[in-house]
Every structure is written in C-alpha cells, then in structure tokens.
C-alpha atoms as a PDB file:
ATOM      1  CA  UNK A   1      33.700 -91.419 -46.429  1.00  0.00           C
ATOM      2  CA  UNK A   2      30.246 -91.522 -44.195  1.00  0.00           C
ATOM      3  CA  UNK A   3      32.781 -89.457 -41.402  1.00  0.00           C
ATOM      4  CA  UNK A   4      33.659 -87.027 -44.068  1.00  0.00           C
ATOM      5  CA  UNK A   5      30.358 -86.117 -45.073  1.00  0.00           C
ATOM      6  CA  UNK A   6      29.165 -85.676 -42.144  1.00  0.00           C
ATOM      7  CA  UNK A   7      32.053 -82.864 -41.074  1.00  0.00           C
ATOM      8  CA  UNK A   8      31.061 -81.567 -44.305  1.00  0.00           C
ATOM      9  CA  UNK A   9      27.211 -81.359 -43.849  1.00  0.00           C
ATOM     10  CA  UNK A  10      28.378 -79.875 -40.024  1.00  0.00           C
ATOM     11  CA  UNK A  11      30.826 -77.229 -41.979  1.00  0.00           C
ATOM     12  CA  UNK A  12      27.714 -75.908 -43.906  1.00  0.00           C
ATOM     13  CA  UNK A  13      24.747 -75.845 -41.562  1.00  0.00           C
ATOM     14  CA  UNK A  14      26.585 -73.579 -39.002  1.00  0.00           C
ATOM     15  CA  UNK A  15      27.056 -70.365 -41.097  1.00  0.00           C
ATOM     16  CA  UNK A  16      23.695 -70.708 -42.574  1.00  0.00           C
ATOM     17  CA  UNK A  17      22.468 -70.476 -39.293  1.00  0.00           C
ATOM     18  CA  UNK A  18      24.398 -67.573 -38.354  1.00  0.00           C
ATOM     19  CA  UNK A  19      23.669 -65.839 -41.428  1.00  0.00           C
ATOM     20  CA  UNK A  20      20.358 -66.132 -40.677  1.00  0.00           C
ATOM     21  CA  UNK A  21      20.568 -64.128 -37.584  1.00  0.00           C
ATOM     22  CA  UNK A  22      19.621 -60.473 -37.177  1.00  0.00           C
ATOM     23  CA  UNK A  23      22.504 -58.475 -36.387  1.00  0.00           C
ATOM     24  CA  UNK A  24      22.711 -56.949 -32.213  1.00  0.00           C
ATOM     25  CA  UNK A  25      23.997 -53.536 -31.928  1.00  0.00           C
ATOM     26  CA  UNK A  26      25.402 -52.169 -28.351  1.00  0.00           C
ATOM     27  CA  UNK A  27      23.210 -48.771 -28.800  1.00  0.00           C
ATOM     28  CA  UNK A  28      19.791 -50.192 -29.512  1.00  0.00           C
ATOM     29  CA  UNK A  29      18.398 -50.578 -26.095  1.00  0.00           C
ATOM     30  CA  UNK A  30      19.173 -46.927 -25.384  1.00  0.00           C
ATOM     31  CA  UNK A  31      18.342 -45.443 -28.176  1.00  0.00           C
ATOM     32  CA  UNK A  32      14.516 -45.388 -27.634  1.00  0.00           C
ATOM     33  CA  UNK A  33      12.983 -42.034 -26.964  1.00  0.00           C
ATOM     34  CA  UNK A  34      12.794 -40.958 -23.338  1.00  0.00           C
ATOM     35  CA  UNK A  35       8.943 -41.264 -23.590  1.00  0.00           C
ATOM     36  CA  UNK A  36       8.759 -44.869 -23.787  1.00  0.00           C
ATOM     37  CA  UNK A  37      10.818 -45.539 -21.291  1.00  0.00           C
ATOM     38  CA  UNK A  38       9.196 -43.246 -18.733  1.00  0.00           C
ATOM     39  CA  UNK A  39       5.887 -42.914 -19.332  1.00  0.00           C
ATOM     40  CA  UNK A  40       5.420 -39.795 -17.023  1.00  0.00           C
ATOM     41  CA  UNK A  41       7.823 -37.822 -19.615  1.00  0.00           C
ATOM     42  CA  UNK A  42       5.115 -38.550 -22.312  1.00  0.00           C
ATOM     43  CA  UNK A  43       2.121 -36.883 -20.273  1.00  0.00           C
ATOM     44  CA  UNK A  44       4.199 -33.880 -19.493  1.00  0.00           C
ATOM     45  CA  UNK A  45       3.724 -30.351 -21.327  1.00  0.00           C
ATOM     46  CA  UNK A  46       5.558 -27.503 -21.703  1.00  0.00           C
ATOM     47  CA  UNK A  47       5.999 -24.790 -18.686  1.00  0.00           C
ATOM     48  CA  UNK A  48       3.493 -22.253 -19.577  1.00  0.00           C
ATOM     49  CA  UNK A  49       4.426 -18.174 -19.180  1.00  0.00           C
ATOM     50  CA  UNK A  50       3.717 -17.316 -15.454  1.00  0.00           C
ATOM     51  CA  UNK A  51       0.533 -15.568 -15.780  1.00  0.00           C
ATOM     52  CA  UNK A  52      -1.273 -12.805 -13.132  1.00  0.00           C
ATOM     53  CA  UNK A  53      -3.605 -14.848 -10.555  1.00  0.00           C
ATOM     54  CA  UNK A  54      -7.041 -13.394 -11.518  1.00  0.00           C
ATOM     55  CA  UNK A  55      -8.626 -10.812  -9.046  1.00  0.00           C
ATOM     56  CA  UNK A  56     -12.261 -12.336  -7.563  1.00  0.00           C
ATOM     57  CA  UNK A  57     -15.308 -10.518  -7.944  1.00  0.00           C
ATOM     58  CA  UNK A  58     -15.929  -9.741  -4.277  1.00  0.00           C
ATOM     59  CA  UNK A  59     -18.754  -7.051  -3.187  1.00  0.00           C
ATOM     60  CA  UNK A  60     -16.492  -3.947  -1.511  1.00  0.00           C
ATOM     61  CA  UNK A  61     -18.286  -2.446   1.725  1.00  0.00           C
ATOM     62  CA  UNK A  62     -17.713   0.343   3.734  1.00  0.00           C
ATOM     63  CA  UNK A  63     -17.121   0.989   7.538  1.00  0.00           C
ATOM     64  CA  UNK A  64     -17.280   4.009   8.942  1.00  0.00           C
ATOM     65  CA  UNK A  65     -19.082   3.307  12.185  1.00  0.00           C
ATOM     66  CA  UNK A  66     -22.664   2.848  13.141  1.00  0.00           C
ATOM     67  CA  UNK A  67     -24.050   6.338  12.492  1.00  0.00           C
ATOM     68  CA  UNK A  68     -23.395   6.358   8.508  1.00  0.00           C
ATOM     69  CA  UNK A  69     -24.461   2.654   7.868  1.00  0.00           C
ATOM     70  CA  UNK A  70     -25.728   3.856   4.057  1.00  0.00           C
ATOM     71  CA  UNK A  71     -22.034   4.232   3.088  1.00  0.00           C
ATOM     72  CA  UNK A  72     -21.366   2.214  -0.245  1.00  0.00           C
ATOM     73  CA  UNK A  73     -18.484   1.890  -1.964  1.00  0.00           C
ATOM     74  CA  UNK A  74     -17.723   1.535  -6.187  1.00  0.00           C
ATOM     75  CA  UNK A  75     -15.462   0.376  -8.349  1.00  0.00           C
ATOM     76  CA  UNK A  76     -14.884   1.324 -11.556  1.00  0.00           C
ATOM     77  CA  UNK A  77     -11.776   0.097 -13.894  1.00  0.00           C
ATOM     78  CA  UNK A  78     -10.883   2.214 -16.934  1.00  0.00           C
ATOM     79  CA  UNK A  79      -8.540   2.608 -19.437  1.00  0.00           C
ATOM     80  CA  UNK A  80      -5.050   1.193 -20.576  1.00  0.00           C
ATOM     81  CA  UNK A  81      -3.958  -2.138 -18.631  1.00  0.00           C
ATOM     82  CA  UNK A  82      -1.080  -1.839 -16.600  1.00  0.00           C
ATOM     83  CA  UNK A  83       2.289  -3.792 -16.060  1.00  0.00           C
ATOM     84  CA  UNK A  84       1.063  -7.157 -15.268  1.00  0.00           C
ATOM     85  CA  UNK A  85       0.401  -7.938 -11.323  1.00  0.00           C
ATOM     86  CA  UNK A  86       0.142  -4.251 -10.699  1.00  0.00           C
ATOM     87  CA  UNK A  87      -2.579  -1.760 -10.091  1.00  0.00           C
ATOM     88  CA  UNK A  88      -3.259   1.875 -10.607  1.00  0.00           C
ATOM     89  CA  UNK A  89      -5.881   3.528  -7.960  1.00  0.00           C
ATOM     90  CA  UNK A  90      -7.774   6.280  -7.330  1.00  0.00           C
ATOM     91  CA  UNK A  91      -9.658   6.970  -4.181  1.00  0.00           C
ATOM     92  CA  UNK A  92     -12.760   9.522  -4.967  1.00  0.00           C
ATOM     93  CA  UNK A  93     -15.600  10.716  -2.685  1.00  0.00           C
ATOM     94  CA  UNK A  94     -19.142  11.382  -3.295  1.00  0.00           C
ATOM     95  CA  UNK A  95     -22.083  12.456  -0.733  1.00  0.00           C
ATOM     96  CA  UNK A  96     -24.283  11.902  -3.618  1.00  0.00           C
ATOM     97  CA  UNK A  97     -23.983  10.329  -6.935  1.00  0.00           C
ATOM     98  CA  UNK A  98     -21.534  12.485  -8.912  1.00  0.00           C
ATOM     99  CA  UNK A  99     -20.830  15.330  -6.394  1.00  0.00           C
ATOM    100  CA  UNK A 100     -17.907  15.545  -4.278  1.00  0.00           C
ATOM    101  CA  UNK A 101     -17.553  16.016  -1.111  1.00  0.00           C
ATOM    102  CA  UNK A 102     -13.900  16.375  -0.440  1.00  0.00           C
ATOM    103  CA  UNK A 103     -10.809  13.981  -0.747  1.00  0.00           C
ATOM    104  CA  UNK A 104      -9.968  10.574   0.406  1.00  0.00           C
ATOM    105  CA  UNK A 105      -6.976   9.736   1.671  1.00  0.00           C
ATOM    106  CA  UNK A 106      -5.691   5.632   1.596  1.00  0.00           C
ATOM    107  CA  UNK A 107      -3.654   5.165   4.701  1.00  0.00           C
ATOM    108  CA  UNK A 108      -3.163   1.533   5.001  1.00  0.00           C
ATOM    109  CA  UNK A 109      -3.835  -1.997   2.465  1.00  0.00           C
ATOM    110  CA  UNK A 110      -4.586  -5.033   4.476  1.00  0.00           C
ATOM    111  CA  UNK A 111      -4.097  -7.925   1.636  1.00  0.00           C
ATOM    112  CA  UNK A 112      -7.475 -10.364   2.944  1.00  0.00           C
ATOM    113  CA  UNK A 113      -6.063 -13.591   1.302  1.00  0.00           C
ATOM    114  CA  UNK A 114      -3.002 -13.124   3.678  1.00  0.00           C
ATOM    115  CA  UNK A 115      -3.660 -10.816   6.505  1.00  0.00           C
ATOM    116  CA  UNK A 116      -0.305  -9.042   5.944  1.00  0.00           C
ATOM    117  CA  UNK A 117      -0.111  -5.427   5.228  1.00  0.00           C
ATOM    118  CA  UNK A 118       1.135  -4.289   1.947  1.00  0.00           C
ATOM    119  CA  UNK A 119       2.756  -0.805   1.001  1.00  0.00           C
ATOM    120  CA  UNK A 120       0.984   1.631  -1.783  1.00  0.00           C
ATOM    121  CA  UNK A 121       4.233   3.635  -4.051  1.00  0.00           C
ATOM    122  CA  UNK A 122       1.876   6.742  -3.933  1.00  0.00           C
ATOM    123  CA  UNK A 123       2.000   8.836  -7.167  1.00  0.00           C
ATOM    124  CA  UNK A 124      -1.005  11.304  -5.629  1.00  0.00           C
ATOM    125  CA  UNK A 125      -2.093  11.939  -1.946  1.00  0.00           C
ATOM    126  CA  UNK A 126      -5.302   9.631  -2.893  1.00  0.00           C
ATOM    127  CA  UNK A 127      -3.747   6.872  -4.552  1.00  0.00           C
ATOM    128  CA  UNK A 128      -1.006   5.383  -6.484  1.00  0.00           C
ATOM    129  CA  UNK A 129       0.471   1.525  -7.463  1.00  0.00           C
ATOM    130  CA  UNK A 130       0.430  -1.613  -5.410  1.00  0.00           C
ATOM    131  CA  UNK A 131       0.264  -5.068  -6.440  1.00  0.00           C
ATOM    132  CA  UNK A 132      -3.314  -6.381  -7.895  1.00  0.00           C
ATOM    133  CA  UNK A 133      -5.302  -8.235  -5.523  1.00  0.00           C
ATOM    134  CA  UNK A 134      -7.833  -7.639  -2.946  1.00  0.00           C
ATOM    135  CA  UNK A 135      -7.952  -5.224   0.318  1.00  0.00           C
ATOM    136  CA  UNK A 136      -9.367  -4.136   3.195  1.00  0.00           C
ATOM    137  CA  UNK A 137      -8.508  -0.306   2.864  1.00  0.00           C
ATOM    138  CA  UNK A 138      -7.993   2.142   5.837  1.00  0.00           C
ATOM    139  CA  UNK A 139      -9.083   5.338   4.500  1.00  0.00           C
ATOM    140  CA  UNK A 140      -9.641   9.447   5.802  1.00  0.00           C
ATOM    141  CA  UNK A 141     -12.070  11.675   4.640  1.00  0.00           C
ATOM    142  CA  UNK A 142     -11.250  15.304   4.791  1.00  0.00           C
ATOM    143  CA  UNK A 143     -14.498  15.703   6.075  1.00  0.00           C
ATOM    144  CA  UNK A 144     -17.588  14.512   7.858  1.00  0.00           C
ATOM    145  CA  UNK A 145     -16.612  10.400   7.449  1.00  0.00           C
ATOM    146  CA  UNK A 146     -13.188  11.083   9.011  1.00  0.00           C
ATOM    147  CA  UNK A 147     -11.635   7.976   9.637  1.00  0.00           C
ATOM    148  CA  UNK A 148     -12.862   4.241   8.074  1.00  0.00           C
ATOM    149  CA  UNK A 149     -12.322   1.031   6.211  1.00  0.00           C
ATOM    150  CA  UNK A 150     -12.889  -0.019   2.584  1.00  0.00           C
ATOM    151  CA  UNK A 151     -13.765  -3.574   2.860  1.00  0.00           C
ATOM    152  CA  UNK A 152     -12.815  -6.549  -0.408  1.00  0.00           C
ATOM    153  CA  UNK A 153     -11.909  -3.763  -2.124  1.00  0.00           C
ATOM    154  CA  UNK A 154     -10.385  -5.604  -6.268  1.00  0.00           C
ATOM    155  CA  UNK A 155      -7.914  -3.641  -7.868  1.00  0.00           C
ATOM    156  CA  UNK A 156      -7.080  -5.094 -10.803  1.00  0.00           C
ATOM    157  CA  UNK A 157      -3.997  -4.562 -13.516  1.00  0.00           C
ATOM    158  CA  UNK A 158      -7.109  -4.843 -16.184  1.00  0.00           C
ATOM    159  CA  UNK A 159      -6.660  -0.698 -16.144  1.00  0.00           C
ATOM    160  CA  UNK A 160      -6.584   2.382 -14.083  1.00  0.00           C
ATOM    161  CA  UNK A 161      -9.216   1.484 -10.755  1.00  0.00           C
ATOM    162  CA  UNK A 162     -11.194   4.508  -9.475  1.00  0.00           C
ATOM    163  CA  UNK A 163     -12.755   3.600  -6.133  1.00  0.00           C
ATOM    164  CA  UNK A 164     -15.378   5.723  -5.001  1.00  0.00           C
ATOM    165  CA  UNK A 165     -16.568   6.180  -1.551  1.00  0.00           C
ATOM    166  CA  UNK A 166     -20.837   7.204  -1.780  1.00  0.00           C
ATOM    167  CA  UNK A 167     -21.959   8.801   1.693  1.00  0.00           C
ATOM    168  CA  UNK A 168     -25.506   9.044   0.291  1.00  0.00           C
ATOM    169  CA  UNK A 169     -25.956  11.672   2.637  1.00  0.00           C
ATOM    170  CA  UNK A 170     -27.859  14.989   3.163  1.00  0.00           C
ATOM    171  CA  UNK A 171     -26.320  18.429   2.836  1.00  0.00           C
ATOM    172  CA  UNK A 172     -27.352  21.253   5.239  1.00  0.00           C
ATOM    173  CA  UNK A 173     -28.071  24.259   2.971  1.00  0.00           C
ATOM    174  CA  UNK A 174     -29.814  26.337   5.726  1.00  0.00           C
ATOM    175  CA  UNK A 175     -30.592  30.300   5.586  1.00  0.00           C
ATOM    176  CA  UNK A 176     -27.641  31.364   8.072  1.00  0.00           C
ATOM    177  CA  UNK A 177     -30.187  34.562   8.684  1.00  0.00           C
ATOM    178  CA  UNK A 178     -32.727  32.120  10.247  1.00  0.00           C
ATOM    179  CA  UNK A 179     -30.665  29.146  11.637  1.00  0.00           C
ATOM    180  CA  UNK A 180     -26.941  30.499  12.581  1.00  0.00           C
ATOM    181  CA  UNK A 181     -26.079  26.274  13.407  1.00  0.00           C
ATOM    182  CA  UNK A 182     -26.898  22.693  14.122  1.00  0.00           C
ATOM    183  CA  UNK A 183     -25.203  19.708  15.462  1.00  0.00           C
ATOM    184  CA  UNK A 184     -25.706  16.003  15.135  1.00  0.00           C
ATOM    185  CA  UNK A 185     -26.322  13.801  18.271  1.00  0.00           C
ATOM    186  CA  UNK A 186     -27.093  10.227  18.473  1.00  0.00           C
ATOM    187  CA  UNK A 187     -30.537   9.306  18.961  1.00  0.00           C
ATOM    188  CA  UNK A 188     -31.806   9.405  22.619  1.00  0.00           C
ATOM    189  CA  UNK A 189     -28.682  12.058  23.340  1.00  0.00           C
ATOM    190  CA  UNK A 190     -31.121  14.498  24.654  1.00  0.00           C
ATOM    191  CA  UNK A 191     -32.811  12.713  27.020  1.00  0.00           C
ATOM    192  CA  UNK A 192     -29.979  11.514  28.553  1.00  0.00           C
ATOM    193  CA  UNK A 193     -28.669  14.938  29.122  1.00  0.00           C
ATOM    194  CA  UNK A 194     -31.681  16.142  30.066  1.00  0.00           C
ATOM    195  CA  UNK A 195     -32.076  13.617  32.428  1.00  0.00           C
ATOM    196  CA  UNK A 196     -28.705  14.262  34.089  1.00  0.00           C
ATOM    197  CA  UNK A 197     -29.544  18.564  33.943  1.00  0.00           C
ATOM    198  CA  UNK A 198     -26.404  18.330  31.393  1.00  0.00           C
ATOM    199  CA  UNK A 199     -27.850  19.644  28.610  1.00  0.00           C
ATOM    200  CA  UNK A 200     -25.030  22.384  28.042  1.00  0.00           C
ATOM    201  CA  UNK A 201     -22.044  20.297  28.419  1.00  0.00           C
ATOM    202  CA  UNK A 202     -22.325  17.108  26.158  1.00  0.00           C
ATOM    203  CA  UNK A 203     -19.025  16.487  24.940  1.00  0.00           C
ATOM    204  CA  UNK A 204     -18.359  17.243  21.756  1.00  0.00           C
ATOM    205  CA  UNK A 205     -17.073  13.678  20.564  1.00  0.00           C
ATOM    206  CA  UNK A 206     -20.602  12.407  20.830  1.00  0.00           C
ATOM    207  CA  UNK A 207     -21.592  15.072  17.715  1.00  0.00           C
ATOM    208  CA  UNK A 208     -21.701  13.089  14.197  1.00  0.00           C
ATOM    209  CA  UNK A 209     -22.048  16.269  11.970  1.00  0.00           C
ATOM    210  CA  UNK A 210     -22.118  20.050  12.465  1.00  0.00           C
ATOM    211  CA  UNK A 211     -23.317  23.055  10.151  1.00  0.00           C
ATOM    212  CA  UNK A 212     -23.032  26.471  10.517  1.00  0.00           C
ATOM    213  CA  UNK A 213     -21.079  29.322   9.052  1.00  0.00           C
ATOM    214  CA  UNK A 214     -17.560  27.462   9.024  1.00  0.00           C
ATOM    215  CA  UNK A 215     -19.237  24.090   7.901  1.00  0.00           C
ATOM    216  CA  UNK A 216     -20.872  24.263   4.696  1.00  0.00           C
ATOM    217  CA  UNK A 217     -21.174  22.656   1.399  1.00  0.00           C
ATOM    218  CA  UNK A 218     -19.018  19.138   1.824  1.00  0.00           C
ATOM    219  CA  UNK A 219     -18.427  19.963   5.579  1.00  0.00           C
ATOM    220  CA  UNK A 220     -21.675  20.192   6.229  1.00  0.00           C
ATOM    221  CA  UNK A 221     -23.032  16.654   5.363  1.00  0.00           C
ATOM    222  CA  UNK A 222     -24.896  14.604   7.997  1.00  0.00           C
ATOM    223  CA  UNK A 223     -25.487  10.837   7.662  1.00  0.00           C
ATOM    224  CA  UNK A 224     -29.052   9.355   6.552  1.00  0.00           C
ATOM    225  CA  UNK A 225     -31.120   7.729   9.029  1.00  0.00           C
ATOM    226  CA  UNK A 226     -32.927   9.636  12.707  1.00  0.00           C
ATOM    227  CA  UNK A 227     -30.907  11.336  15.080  1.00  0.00           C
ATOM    228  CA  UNK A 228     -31.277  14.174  17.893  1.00  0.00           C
ATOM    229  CA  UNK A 229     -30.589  17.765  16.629  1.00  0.00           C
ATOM    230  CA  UNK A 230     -29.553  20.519  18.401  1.00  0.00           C
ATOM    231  CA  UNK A 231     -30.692  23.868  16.459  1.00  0.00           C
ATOM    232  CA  UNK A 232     -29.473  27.160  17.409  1.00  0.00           C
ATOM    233  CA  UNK A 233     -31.265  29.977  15.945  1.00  0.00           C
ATOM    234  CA  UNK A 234     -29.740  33.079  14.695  1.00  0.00           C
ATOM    235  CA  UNK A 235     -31.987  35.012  17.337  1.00  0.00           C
ATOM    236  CA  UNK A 236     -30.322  33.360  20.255  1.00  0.00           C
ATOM    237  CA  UNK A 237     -32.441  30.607  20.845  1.00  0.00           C
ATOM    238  CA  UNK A 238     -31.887  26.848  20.525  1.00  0.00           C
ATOM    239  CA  UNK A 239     -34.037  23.833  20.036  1.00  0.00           C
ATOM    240  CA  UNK A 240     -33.788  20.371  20.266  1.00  0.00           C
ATOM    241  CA  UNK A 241     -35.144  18.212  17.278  1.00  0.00           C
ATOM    242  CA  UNK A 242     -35.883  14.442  18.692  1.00  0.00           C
ATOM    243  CA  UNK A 243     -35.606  11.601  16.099  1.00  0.00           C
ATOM    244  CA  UNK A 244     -35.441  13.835  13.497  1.00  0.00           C
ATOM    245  CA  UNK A 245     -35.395  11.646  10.380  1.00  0.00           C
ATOM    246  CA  UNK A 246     -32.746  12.760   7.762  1.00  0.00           C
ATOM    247  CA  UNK A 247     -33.444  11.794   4.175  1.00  0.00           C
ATOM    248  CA  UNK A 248     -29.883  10.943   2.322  1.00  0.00           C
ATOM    249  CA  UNK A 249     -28.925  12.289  -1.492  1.00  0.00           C
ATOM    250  CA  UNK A 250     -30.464  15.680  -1.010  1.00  0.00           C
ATOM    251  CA  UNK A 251     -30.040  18.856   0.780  1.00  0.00           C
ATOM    252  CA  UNK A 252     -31.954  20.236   3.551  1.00  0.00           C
ATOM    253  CA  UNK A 253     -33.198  23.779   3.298  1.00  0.00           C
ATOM    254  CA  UNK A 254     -35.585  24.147   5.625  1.00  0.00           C
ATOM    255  CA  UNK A 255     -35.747  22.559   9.705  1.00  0.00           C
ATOM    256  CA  UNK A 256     -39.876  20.981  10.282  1.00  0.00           C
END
C-alpha cells in the first residue's frame, strides 16, 4: 500500500508543478520594440527638410586700384524672397550717395568658401540669378572705375539684392569757356616728367580721370584724395596743379 501511495502522491505533484508555470511563447524575445534593443535607434530623430545654409554677415569691399581707395560698396536686400538657395542681383553705381554715375557690369563670381568660379543666368546686362552665398565679384564700370573687384560680397535668397558700388568721388563741372580740359596724374607725375624734359609725352595710361568737352557729368569723375593736374585753358595755355587735393561727394566748379 506504502508503494502505492507514494506513485500516487508522485502522479499529483508533477502537474501541479507544471501548472504552475508561466507559459513560453517562440515570438516573445523578438517582439520588443527596436528601441530597446538598440539603444542608438531610441536617440535618433526624424530627417529634417534640407534647409538653405545661411549667408554670413561679411563686410563687402571694393578694389579698384590704389588711386580710388574711398570706393565702398552696399548692400541692400528688398522685397519678395526667392526660390530657396537662389539669389536675385542688381549691380548699381553711385559717385555720390544717390546719383549715378553710369552702369556696372558683373563679369565674373569667385565663390570665397570654395575658390571655384560660379556662373550668373543673367536676366539684365547688370545682374541676374546665381546661387546664394558669398563672392568676390569682378565688375566694369562704364566709366571712370573701369575695371575692379567686389570683395565678400552676400547675396542672399531673403529677396531681390541691390549692390551698389559708391565712388565718393568729385565731379568736374568746369566753365568749358575758361578751362577747355584737365587730366588726372598720379602724384609726383610732374616732376618726373619734368625731370626727364618729357613733359609733353606722358603716356596716357598713367591718367586716372579726364574732363573736358567729351567727358562730362559721370565721365568726368576723378577719385578723392591729392594728385597732379594738368589744366589746359581754353586760351591755349596749360598749367600744372601739384598735389592738388580733391574733396570726394561734390563737384568742382572752380580750379584754386
């Protein structure tokens, strides 16, 4: 009987203790969420839109050579934004603050981040789009400037750029009945000619501005600052005019 019992007791226990149990299912270990199984998953976030890299504030300069060192350049953005990444300019010239003296033409964009040039689609002879971003600009004046460079010059998608080249120089306005021209000359250009008994054949590269007849109003703009001018009378006599000191942003009606 003891034997039988015991089988009996044996019998019972084992399904209780199975019963007991919690039941295992195959899919349980997989079914966790990604992020707790890779915690790097959890930090991520969303891809955000591809946004336009912001144009720096940079200070633009000009160069246009060593005689018109009080060339500035400004920037001005106005209305509607444009297509994102792209900008819509306007090059502008001034010889003082809100007259013009004649047109200026972009030639070349020099992106400064990259050193690579990059191509204007022009809509106007003095500007049109390129991509936003900052540039060293090779410009022509269609007058007195000629040639130059617009240095960190921003254009922004923000709205249309206007970029505005300020000589702050002096206009001739001279009575043709007294004084029928003068030119330019570097400082010291007269001596040196002198010197060499060359006075009449200084080449006429050396001259930085001219007026007379032909060369008035915006083509008859001379930088700021002293230089050497040659004055020829309406009477048929000349002068020379030794660091003469020209005064920028106003015009010069009378020869002391």
């Amino acid at each position: 009987m003891k034997r039988i019992v015991l089988l009996f007791a044996t019998s019972y226990l084992i399904p209780v203790a199975f019963g007991c149990a919690s039941p295992i299912h195959k899919d349980e270990a997989v079914s966790k969420p990604e992020s707790q199984t890779n915690p790097k998953v959890e930090q991520a976030k969303p891809a955000k839109a591809a946004q336009e890299k912001p144009v720096p504030e940079v200070q633009a300069k000009a160069d246009f050579g060593p005689w018109w060192k009080a060339v500035t350049v400004k920037t001005e953005v106005e209305g509607d934004p444009q297509a994102s990444g792209t900008a819509l300019a306007k090059f502008f010239c001034e010889w003082t603050d809100g007259l013009g003296a004649g047109v200026v033409y972009p030639k070349k964009f020099i992106d400064t981040k990259t050193k690579k040039e990059v191509k204007m689609d022009f809509l106007w002879d003095n500007g049109g789009k390129i991509p936003a971003g900052v540039y060293d600009v090779e410009v022509e004046q269609d007058g007195a400037l000629g040639k130059g460079w617009l240095r960190n010059v921003a254009l922004t998608s923000k709205g249309k750029t206007r970029v505005t080249v300020l000589m702050n120089a002096a206009m001739f306005d001279l009575d043709l009945n007294k004084y029928s021209g003068v030119v330019v000359f570097p400082p010291g250009t007269y001596t040196k000619y002198k010197e060499r008994g060359m006075l009449d054949s200084i080449p006429d590269k050396l001259h930085i501005a001219r007026y007379d007849s032909e060369n008035r109003g915006a083509a008859g703009l001379a930088p700021s600052g002293k230089f050497d001018l040659h004055v020829k009378m309406a009477d048929g006599t000349d002068k020379w005019l030794q660091g003469y000191e020209i005064k920028g942003n106003r015009k010069i009606k009378e020869l002391k």
